[in-house]
Protein backbone atom coordinates (compact mmCIF):
# COMPACT_ATOMS: atom_id res chain seq x y z
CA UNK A 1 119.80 105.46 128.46
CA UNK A 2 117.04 107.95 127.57
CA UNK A 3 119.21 110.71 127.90
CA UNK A 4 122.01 109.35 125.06
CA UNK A 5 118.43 108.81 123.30
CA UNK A 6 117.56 112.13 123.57
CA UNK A 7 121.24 113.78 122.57
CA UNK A 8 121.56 110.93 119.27
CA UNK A 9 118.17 112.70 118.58
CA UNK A 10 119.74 116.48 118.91
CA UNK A 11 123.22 115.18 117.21
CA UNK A 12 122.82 112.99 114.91
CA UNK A 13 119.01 113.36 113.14
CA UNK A 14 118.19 117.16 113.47
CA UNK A 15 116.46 117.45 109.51
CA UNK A 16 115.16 113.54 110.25
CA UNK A 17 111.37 113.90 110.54
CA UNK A 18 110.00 111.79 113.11
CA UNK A 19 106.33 109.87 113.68
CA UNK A 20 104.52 109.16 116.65
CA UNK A 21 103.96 105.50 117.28
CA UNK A 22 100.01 106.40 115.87
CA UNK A 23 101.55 108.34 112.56
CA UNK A 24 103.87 105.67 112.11
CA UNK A 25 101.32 102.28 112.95
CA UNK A 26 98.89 105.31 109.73
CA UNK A 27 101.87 104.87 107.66
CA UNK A 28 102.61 101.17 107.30
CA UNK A 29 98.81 100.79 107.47
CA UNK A 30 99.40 98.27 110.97
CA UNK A 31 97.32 98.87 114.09
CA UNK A 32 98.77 101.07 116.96
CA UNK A 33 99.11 98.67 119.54
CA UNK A 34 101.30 96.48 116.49
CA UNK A 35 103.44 99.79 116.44
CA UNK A 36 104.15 99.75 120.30
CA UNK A 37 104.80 96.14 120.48
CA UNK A 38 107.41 96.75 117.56
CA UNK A 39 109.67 99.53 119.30
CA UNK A 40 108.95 97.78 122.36
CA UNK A 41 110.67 94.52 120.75
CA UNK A 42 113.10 96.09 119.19
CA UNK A 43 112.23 95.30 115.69
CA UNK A 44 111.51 99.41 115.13
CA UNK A 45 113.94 101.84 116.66
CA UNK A 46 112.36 104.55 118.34
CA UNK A 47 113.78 107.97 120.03
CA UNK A 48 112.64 109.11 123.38
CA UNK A 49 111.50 112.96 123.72
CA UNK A 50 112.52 114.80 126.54
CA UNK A 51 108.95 113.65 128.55
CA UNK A 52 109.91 109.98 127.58
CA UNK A 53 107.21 109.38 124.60
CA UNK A 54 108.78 107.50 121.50
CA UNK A 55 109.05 109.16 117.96
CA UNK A 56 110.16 107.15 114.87
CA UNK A 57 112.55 108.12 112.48
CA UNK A 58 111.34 108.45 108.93
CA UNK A 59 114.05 106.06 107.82
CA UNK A 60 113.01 103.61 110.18
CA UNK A 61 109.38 103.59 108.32
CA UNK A 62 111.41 103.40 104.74
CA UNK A 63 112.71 99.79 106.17
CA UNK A 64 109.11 98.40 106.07
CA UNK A 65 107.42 100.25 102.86
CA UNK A 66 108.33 97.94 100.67
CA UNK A 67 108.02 94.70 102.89
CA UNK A 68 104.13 96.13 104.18
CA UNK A 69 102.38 95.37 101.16
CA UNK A 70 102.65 91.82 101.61
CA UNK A 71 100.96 91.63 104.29
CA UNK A 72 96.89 92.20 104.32
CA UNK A 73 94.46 92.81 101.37
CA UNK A 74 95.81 94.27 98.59
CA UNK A 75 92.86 96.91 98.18
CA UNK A 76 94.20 98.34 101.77
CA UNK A 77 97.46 98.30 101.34
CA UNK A 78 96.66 100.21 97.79
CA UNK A 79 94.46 102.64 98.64
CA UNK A 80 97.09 105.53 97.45
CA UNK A 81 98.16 103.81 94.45
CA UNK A 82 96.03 103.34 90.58
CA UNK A 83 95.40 99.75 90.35
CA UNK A 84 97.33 97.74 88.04
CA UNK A 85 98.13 94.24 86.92
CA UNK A 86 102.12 94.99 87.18
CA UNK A 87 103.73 93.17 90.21
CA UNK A 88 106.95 94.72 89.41
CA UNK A 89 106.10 97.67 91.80
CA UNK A 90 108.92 99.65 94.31
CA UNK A 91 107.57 101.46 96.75
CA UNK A 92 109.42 104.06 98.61
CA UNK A 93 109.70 107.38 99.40
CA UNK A 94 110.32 110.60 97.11
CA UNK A 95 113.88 112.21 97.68
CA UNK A 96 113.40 114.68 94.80
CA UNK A 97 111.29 115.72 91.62
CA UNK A 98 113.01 118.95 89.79
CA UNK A 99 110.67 120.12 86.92
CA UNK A 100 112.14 121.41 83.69
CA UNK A 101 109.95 122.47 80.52
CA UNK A 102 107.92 119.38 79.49
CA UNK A 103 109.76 116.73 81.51
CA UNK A 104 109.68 115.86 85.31
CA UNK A 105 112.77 113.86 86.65
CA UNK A 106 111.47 111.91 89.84
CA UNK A 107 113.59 110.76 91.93
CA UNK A 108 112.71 107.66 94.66
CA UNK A 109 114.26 106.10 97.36
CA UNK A 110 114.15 102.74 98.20
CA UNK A 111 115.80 101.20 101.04
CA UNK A 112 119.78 102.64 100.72
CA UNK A 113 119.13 102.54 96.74
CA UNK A 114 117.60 105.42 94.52
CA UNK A 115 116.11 105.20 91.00
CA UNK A 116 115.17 107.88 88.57
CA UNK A 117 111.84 108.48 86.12
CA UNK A 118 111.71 110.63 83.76
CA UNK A 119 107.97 111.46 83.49
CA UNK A 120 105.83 114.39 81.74
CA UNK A 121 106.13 117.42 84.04
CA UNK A 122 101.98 117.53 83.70
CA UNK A 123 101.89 114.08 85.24
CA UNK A 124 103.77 115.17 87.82
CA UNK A 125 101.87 118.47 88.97
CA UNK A 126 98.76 115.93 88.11
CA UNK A 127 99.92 113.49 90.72
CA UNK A 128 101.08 116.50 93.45
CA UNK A 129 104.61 115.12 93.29
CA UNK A 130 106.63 116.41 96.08
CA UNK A 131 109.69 115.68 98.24
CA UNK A 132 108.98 113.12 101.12
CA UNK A 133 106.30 111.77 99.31
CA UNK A 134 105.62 107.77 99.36
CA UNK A 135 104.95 106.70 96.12
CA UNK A 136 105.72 103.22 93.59
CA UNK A 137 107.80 102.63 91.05
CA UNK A 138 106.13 100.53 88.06
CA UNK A 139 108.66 98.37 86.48
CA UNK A 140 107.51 97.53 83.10
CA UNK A 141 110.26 96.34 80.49
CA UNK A 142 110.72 93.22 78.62
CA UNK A 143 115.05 93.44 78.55
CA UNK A 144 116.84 93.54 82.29
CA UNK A 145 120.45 93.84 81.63
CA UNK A 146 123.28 93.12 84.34
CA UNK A 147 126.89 94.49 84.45
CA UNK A 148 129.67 93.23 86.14
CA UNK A 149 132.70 95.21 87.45
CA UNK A 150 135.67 94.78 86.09
């Protein structure tokens, strides 16, 4: 079993980054031995290197961003993140900011969905903006409208 592991690792998520169990337990703000319980459980999927130790995939951690903030005190869990009165807050992880004159155009992933800000490109370089990033979305608007397919 460690060796298809170790070959889905090689195949299938070369450009994935991957966490140790302590980087990983850093990002979702949990304690380590939390972490290793997880993989060992099966609720986090894990990779085996070739000496056997566990990395996690990056989308793995996406999974629990946005479900990780509901859990503990909110000054932890916000410790990256201005504090606001807004509870209409994504979080997830930045797939791509491209810069252009005065505007920024931030792009975030969240879960298997994306959504796109258009901010000033000073906020941006103000903020350090970059690709991989974990950042929020505030959602502040007073109309929400849905479509439906035809």
């Amino acid at each position: 079993m460690a060796k298809r592991l170790r070959s889905l690792v090689a195949q299938e998520l070369p450009s994935m980054k991957l966490y140790t169990p302590r980087d990983a337990a850093q990002v979702l703000g949990i304690s380590y031995p939390a972490i290793k319980q997880w993989i060992y459980r099966g609720k986090l999927k894990s990779v085996l290197t070739a000496g056997g130790h566990h990395r996690v995939p990056e989308s793995e951690l996406d999974k629990y961003l946005a479900s990780v903030r509901k859990h503990g005190a909110i000054p932890k869990r916000r410790q990256s993140f201005r504090r606001i009165s807004g509870r209409n807050q994504l979080i997830g992880r930045i797939m791509d900011v491209r810069l252009e004159g005065l505007l920024a155009q931030v792009t975030l992933g969240i879960g298997d969905q994306k959504i796109t800000s258009i901010i000033t490109a000073d906020a941006a370089r103000e903020m350090r903006l970059a690709k991989g990033m974990v950042a929020a979305a505030l959602i502040k608007s007073t109309e929400v409208m849905i479509v439906v397919p035809e």
